[in-house]
C-alpha atoms as a PDB file:
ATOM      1  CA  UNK A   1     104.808  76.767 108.451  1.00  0.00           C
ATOM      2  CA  UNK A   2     101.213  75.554 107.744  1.00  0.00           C
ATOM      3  CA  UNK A   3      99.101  76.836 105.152  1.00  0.00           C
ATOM      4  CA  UNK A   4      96.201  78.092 107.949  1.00  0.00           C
ATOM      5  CA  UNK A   5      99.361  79.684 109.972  1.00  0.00           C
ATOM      6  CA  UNK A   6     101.203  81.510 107.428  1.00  0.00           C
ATOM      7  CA  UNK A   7      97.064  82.632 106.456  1.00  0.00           C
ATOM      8  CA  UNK A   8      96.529  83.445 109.584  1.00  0.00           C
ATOM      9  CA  UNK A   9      99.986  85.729 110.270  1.00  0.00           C
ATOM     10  CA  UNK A  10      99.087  87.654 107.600  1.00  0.00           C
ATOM     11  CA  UNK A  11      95.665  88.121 108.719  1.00  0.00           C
ATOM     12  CA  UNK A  12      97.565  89.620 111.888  1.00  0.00           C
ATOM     13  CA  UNK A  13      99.663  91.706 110.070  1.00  0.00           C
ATOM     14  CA  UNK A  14      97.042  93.388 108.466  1.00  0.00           C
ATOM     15  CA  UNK A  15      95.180  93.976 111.528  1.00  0.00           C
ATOM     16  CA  UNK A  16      98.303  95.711 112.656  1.00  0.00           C
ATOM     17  CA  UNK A  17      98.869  97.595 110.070  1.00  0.00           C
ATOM     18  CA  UNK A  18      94.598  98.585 109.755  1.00  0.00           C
ATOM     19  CA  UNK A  19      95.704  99.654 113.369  1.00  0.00           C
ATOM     20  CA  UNK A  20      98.520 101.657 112.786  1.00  0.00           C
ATOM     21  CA  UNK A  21      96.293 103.621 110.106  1.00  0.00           C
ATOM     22  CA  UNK A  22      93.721 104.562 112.054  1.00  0.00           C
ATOM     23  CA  UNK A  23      95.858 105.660 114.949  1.00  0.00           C
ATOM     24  CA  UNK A  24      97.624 107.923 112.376  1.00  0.00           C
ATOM     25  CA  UNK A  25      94.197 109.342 110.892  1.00  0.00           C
ATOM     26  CA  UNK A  26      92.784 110.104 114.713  1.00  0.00           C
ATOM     27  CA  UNK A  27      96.316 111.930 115.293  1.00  0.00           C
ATOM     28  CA  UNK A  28      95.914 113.937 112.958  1.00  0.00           C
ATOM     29  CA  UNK A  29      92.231 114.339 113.292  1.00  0.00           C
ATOM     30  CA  UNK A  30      93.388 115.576 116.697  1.00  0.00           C
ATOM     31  CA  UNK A  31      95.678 118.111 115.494  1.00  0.00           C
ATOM     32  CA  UNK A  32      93.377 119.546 113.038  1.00  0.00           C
ATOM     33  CA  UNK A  33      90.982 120.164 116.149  1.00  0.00           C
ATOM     34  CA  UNK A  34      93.211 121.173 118.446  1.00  0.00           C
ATOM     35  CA  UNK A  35      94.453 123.959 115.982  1.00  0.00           C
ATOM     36  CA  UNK A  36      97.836 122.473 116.201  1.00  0.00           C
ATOM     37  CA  UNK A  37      98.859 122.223 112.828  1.00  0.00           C
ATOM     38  CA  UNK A  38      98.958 123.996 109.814  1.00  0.00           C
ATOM     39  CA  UNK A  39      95.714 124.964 107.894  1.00  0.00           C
ATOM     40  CA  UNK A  40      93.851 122.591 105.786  1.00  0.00           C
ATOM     41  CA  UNK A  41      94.064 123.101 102.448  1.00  0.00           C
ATOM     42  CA  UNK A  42      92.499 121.739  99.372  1.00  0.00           C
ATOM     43  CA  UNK A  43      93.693 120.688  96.146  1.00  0.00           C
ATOM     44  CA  UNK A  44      95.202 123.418  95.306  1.00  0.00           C
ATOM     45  CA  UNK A  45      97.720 123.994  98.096  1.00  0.00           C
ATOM     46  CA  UNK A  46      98.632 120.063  98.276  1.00  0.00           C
ATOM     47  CA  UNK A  47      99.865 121.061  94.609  1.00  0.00           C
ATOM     48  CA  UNK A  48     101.538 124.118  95.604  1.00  0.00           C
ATOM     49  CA  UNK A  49     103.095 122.827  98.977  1.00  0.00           C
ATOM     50  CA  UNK A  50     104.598 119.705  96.445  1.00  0.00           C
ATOM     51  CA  UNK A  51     106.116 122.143  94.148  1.00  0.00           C
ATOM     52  CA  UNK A  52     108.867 122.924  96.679  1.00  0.00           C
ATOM     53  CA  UNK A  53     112.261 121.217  96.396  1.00  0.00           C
ATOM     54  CA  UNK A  54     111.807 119.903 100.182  1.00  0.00           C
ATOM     55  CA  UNK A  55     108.234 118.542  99.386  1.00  0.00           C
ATOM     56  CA  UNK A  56     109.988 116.994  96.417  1.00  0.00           C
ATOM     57  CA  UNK A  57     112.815 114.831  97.568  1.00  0.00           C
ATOM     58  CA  UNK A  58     110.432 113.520 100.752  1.00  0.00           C
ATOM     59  CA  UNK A  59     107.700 112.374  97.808  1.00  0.00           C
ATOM     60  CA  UNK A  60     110.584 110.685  96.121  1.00  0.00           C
ATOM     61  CA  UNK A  61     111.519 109.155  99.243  1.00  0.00           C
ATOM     62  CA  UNK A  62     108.180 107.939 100.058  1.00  0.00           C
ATOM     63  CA  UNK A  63     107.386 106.531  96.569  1.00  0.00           C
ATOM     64  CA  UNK A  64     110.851 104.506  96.937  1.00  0.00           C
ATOM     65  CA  UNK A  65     109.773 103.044 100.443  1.00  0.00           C
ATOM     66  CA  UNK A  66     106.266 102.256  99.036  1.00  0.00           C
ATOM     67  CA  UNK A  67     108.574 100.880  95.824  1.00  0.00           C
ATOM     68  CA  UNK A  68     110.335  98.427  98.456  1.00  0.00           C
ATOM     69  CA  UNK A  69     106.975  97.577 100.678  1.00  0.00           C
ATOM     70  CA  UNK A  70     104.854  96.642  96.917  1.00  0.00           C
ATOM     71  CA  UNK A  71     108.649  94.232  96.011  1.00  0.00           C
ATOM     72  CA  UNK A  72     108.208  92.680  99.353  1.00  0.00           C
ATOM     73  CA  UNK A  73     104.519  92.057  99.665  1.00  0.00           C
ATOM     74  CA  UNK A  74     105.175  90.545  96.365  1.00  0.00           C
ATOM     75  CA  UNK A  75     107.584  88.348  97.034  1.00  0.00           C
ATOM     76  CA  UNK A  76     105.824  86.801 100.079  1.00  0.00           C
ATOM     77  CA  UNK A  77     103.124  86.172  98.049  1.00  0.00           C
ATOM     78  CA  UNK A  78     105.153  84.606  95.381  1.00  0.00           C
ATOM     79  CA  UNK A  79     106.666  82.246  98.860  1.00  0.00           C
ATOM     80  CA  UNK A  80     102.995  81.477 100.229  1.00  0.00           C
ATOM     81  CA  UNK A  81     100.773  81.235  97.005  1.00  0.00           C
ATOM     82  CA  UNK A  82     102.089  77.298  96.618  1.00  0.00           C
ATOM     83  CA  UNK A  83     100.870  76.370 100.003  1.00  0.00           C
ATOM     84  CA  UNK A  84      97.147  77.766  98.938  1.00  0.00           C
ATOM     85  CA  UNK A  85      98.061  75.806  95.354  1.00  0.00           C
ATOM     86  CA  UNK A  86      98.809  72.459  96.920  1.00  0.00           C
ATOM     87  CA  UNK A  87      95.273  71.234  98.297  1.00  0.00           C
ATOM     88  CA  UNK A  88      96.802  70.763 102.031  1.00  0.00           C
ATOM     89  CA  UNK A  89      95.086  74.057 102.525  1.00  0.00           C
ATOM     90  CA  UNK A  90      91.235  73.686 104.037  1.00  0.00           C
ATOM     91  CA  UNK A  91      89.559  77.156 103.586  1.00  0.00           C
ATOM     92  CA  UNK A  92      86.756  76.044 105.274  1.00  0.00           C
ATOM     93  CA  UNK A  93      87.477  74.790 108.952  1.00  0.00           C
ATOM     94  CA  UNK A  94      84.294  72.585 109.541  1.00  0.00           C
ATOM     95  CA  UNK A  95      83.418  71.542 113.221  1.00  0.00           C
ATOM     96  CA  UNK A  96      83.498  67.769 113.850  1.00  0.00           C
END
Protein backbone atom coordinates (compact mmCIF):
# COMPACT_ATOMS: atom_id res chain seq x y z
CA UNK A 1 0.00 0.00 0.00
CA UNK A 2 1.18 3.58 -0.81
CA UNK A 3 1.96 6.08 1.63
CA UNK A 4 -1.04 8.66 0.16
CA UNK A 5 -3.43 5.36 0.25
CA UNK A 6 -2.87 3.96 3.56
CA UNK A 7 -3.20 8.25 4.48
CA UNK A 8 -5.99 8.42 2.77
CA UNK A 9 -7.93 5.03 4.33
CA UNK A 10 -7.49 6.37 7.44
CA UNK A 11 -8.78 9.64 6.53
CA UNK A 12 -11.96 7.43 5.58
CA UNK A 13 -12.08 5.70 8.59
CA UNK A 14 -12.30 8.60 10.55
CA UNK A 15 -14.95 10.08 8.56
CA UNK A 16 -16.82 6.94 9.38
CA UNK A 17 -16.34 6.81 12.59
CA UNK A 18 -17.04 11.13 12.94
CA UNK A 19 -20.27 9.63 11.28
CA UNK A 20 -21.15 7.03 13.45
CA UNK A 21 -20.81 9.69 16.42
CA UNK A 22 -22.97 12.03 15.37
CA UNK A 23 -25.66 9.60 14.37
CA UNK A 24 -25.40 8.31 17.99
CA UNK A 25 -25.56 11.97 19.58
CA UNK A 26 -28.83 12.92 17.23
CA UNK A 27 -30.37 9.45 18.55
CA UNK A 28 -30.20 10.26 21.54
CA UNK A 29 -30.90 13.88 21.11
CA UNK A 30 -34.10 12.37 19.71
CA UNK A 31 -34.96 10.39 22.63
CA UNK A 32 -34.40 13.07 25.06
CA UNK A 33 -37.13 15.07 22.98
CA UNK A 34 -39.34 12.62 22.35
CA UNK A 35 -39.55 11.86 26.19
CA UNK A 36 -38.47 8.40 25.45
CA UNK A 37 -35.89 7.81 27.79
CA UNK A 38 -35.05 8.20 31.16
CA UNK A 39 -34.57 11.71 32.77
CA UNK A 40 -31.50 13.70 32.36
CA UNK A 41 -29.53 13.94 35.10
CA UNK A 42 -26.49 15.81 36.12
CA UNK A 43 -23.43 14.99 37.82
CA UNK A 44 -24.72 13.75 40.51
CA UNK A 45 -26.95 10.93 39.27
CA UNK A 46 -24.21 9.79 36.52
CA UNK A 47 -22.31 9.10 39.97
CA UNK A 48 -25.11 7.48 41.61
CA UNK A 49 -26.45 5.43 38.53
CA UNK A 50 -22.38 4.10 38.34
CA UNK A 51 -22.45 3.03 41.86
CA UNK A 52 -24.63 0.02 40.98
CA UNK A 53 -23.04 -3.40 40.43
CA UNK A 54 -24.76 -3.51 36.78
CA UNK A 55 -23.41 0.06 35.93
CA UNK A 56 -20.14 -1.38 37.18
CA UNK A 57 -19.25 -4.45 35.23
CA UNK A 58 -20.65 -2.57 31.76
CA UNK A 59 -17.92 0.45 32.68
CA UNK A 60 -15.39 -2.28 33.07
CA UNK A 61 -16.42 -3.69 29.92
CA UNK A 62 -16.29 -0.56 28.07
CA UNK A 63 -12.89 0.60 29.45
CA UNK A 64 -11.52 -2.99 28.23
CA UNK A 65 -12.97 -2.45 24.59
CA UNK A 66 -11.61 1.16 24.58
CA UNK A 67 -8.27 -0.79 26.19
CA UNK A 68 -8.26 -3.00 22.86
CA UNK A 69 -9.37 -0.01 20.26
CA UNK A 70 -6.19 2.53 21.99
CA UNK A 71 -3.64 -1.25 21.44
CA UNK A 72 -4.88 -1.33 17.94
CA UNK A 73 -4.84 2.25 16.81
CA UNK A 74 -1.42 1.95 18.17
CA UNK A 75 -0.19 -0.65 16.48
CA UNK A 76 -1.30 0.62 13.03
CA UNK A 77 0.43 3.52 13.67
CA UNK A 78 3.51 1.77 14.73
CA UNK A 79 2.85 -0.31 10.83
CA UNK A 80 2.26 3.11 8.85
CA UNK A 81 4.57 5.71 10.66
CA UNK A 82 7.72 4.24 8.37
CA UNK A 83 5.97 4.97 5.17
CA UNK A 84 5.52 8.86 6.41
CA UNK A 85 9.47 8.31 7.70
CA UNK A 86 10.81 7.19 4.36
CA UNK A 87 10.55 10.45 2.07
CA UNK A 88 8.36 8.43 -0.69
CA UNK A 89 5.57 10.24 1.03
CA UNK A 90 4.59 13.84 -0.80
CA UNK A 91 2.33 15.75 1.72
CA UNK A 92 1.81 18.24 -0.61
CA UNK A 93 0.18 16.99 -3.99
CA UNK A 94 1.19 19.94 -6.35
CA UNK A 95 -0.68 20.28 -9.79
CA UNK A 96 1.59 19.91 -12.85
Amino acid sequence: MTGSGALELIARAGFLVKGVVYIVVGALALQVAAHLGGRVTGTRGAFTLLDTHKAREETTTTLQLHEFIVSLLDDLIVMIAPIFQSGRHRYVHRAE
